[in-house]
PDB file of N, CA and C in Angstrom:
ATOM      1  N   UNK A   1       0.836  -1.183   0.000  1.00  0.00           N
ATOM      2  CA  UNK A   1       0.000   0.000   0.000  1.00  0.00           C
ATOM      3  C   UNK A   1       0.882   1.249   0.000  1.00  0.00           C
ATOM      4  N   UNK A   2       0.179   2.286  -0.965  1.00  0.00           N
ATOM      5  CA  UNK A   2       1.288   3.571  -0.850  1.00  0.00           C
ATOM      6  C   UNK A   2       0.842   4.219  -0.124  1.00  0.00           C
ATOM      7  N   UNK A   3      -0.064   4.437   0.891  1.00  0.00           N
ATOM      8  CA  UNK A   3      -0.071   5.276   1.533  1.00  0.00           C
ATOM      9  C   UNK A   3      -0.022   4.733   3.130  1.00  0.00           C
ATOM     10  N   UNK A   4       0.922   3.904   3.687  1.00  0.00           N
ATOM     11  CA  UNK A   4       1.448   3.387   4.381  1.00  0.00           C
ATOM     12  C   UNK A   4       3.088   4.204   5.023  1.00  0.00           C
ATOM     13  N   UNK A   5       3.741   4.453   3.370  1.00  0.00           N
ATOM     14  CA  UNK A   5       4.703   4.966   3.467  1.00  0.00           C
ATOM     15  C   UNK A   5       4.965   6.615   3.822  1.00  0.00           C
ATOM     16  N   UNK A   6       2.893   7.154   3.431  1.00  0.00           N
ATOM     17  CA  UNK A   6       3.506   8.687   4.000  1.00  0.00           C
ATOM     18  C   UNK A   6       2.465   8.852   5.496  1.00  0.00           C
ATOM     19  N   UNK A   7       1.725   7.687   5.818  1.00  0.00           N
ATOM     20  CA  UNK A   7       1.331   8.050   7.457  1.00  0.00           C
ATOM     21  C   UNK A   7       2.612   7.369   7.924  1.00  0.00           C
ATOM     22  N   UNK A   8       3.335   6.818   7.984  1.00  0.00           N
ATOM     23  CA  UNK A   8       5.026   6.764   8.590  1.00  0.00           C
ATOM     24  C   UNK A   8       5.498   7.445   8.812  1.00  0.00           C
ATOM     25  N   UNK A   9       5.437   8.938   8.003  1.00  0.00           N
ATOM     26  CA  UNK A   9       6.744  10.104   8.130  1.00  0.00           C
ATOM     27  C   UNK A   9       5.529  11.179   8.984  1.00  0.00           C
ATOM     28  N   UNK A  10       4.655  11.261   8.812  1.00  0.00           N
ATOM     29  CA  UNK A  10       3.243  11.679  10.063  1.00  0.00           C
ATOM     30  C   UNK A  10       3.750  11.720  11.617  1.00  0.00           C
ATOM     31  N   UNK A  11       4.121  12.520  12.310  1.00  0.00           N
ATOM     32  CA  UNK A  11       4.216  12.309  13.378  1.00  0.00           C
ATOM     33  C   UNK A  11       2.964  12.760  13.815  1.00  0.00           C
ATOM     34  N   UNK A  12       2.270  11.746  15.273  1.00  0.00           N
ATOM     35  CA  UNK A  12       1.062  12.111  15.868  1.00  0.00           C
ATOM     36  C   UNK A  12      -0.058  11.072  15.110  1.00  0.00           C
ATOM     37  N   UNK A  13       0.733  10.430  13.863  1.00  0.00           N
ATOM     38  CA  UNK A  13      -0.447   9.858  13.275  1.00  0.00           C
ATOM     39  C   UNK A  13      -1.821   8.915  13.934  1.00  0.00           C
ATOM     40  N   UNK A  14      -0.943   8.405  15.323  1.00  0.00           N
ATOM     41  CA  UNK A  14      -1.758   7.285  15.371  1.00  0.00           C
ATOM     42  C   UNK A  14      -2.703   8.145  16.781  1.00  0.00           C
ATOM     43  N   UNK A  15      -3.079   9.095  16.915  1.00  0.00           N
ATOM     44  CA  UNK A  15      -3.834  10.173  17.629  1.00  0.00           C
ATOM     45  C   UNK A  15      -5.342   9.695  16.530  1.00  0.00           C
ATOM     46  N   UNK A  16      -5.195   9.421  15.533  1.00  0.00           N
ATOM     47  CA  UNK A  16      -6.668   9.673  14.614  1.00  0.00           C
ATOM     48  C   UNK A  16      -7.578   8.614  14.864  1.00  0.00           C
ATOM     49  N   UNK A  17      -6.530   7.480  14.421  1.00  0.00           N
ATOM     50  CA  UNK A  17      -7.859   6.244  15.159  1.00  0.00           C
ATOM     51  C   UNK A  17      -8.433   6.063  16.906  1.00  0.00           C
ATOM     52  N   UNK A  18      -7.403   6.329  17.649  1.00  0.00           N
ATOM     53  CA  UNK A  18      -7.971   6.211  18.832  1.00  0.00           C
ATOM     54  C   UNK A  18      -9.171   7.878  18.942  1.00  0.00           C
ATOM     55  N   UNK A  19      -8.860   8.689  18.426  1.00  0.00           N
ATOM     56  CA  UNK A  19      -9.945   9.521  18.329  1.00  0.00           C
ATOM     57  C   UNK A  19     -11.060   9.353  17.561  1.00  0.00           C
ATOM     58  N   UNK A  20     -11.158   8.997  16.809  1.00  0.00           N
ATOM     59  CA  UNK A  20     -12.388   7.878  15.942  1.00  0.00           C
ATOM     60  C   UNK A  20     -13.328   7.271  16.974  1.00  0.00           C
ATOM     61  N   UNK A  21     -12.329   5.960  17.188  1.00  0.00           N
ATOM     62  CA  UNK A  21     -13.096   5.591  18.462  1.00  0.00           C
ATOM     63  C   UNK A  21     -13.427   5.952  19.630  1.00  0.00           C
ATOM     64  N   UNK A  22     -13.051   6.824  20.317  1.00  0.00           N
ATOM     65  CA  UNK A  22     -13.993   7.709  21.032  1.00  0.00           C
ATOM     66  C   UNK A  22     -14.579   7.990  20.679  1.00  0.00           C
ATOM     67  N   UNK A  23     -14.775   8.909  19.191  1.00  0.00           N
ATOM     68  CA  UNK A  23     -16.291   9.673  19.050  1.00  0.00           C
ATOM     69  C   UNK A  23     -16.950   8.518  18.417  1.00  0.00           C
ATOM     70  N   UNK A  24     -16.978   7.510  18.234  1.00  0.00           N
ATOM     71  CA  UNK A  24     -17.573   6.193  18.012  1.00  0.00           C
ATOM     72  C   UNK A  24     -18.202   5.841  19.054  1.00  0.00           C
ATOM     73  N   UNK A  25     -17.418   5.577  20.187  1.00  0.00           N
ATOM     74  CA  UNK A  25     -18.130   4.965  21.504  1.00  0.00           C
ATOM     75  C   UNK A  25     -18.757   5.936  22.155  1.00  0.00           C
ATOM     76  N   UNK A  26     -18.178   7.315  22.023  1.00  0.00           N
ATOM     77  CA  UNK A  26     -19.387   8.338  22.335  1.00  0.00           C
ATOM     78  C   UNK A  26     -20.691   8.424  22.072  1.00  0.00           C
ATOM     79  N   UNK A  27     -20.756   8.401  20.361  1.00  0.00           N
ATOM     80  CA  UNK A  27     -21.830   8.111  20.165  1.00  0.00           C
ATOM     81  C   UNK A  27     -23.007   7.098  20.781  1.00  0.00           C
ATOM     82  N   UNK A  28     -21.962   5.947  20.331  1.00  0.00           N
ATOM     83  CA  UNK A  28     -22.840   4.477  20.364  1.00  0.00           C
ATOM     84  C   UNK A  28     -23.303   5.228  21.970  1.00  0.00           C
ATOM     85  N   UNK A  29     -22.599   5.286  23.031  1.00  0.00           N
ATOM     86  CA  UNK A  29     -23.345   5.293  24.691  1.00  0.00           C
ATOM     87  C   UNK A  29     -24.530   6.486  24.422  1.00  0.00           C
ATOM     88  N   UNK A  30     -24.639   7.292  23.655  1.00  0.00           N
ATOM     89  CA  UNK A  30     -25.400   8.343  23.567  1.00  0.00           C
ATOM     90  C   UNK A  30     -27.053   8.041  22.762  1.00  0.00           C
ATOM     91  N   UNK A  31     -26.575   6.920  21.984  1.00  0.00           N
ATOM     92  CA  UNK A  31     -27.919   6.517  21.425  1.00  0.00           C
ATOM     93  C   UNK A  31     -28.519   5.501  22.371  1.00  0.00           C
ATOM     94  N   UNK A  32     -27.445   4.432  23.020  1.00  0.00           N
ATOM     95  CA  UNK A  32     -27.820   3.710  23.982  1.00  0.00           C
ATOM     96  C   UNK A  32     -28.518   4.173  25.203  1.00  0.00           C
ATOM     97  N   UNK A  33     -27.840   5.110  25.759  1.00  0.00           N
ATOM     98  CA  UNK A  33     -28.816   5.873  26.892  1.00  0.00           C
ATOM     99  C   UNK A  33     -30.022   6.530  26.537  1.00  0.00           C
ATOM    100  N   UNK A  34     -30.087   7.138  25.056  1.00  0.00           N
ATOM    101  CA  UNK A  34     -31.273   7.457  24.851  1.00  0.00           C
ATOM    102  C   UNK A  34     -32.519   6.425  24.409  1.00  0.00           C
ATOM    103  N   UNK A  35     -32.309   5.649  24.049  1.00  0.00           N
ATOM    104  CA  UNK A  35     -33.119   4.405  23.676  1.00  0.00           C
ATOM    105  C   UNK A  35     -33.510   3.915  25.029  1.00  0.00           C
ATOM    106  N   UNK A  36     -32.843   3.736  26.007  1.00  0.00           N
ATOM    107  CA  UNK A  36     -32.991   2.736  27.595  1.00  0.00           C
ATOM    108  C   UNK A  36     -34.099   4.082  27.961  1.00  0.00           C
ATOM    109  N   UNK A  37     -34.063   5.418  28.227  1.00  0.00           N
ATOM    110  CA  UNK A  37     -34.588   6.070  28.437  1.00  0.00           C
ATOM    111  C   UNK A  37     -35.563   7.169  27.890  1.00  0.00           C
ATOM    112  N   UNK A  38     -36.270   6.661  26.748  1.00  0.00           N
ATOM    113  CA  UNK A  38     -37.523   6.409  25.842  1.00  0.00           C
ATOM    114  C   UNK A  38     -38.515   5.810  26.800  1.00  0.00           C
ATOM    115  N   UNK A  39     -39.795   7.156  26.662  1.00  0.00           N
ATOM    116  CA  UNK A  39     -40.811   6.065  27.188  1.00  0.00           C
ATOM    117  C   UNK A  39     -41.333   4.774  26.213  1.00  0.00           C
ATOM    118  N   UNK A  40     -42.072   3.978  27.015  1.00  0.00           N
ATOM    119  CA  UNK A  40     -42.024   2.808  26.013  1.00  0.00           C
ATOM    120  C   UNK A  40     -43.731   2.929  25.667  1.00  0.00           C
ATOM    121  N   UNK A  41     -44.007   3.735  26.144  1.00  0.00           N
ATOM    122  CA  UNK A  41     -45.520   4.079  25.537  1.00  0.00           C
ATOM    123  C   UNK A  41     -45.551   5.016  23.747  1.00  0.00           C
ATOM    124  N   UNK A  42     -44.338   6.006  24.055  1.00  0.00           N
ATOM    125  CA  UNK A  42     -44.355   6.195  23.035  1.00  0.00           C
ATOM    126  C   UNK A  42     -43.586   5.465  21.603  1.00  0.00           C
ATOM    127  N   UNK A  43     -42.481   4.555  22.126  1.00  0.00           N
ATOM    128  CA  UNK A  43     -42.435   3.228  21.108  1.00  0.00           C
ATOM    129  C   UNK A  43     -43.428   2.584  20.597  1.00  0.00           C
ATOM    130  N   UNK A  44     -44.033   2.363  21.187  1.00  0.00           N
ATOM    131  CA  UNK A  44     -45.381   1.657  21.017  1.00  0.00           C
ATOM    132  C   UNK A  44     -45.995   2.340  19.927  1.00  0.00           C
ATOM    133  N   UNK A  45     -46.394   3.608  20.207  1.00  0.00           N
ATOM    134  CA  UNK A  45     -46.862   4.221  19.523  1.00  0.00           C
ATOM    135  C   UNK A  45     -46.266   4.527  17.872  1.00  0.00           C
ATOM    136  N   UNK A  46     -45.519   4.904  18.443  1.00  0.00           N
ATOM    137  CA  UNK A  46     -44.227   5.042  16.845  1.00  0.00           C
ATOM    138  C   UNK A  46     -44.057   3.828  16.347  1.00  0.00           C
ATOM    139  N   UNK A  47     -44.398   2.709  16.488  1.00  0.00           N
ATOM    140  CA  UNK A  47     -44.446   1.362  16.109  1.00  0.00           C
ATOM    141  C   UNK A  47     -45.873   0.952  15.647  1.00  0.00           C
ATOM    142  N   UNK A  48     -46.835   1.399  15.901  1.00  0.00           N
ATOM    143  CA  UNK A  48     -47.875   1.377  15.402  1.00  0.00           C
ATOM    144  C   UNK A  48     -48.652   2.598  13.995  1.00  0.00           C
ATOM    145  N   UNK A  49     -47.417   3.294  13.799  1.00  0.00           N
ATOM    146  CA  UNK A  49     -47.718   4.542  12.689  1.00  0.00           C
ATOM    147  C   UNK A  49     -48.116   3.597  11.353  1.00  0.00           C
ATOM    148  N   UNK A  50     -47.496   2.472  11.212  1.00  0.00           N
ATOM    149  CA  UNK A  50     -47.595   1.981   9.982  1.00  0.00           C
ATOM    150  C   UNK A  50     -48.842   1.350   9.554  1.00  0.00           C
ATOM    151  N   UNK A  51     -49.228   1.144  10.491  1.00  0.00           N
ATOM    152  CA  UNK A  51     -50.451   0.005  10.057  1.00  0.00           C
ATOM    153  C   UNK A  51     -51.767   0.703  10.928  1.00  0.00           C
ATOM    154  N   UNK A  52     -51.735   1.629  11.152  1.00  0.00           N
ATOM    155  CA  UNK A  52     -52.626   3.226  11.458  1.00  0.00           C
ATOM    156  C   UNK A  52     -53.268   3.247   9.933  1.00  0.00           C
TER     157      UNK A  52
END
């Protein structure tokens, strides 16, 4: 791969993926807490739009 040879001469390079994944796992906990804390009346509801 050629572009192997110029994230090599990159100093700091490897700062990008572990920052990725933070705002990755940020996310993911952010949809997760919001989903656990959804009422489930209104799932229900929003689950029933289709066939309304």
């Amino acid at each position: 791969m050629k572009f192997i040879h110029y994230l090599e001469k990159i100093t700091g390079v490897s700062i990008y993926p572990l920052l990725s994944f933070c705002i990755f796992g940020l996310f993911f906990l952010a949809v997760l807490v919001l989903v656990f804390k959804t009422d489930k009346k209104s799932i229900y509801n929003i689950s029933r739009i289709p066939l309304d």
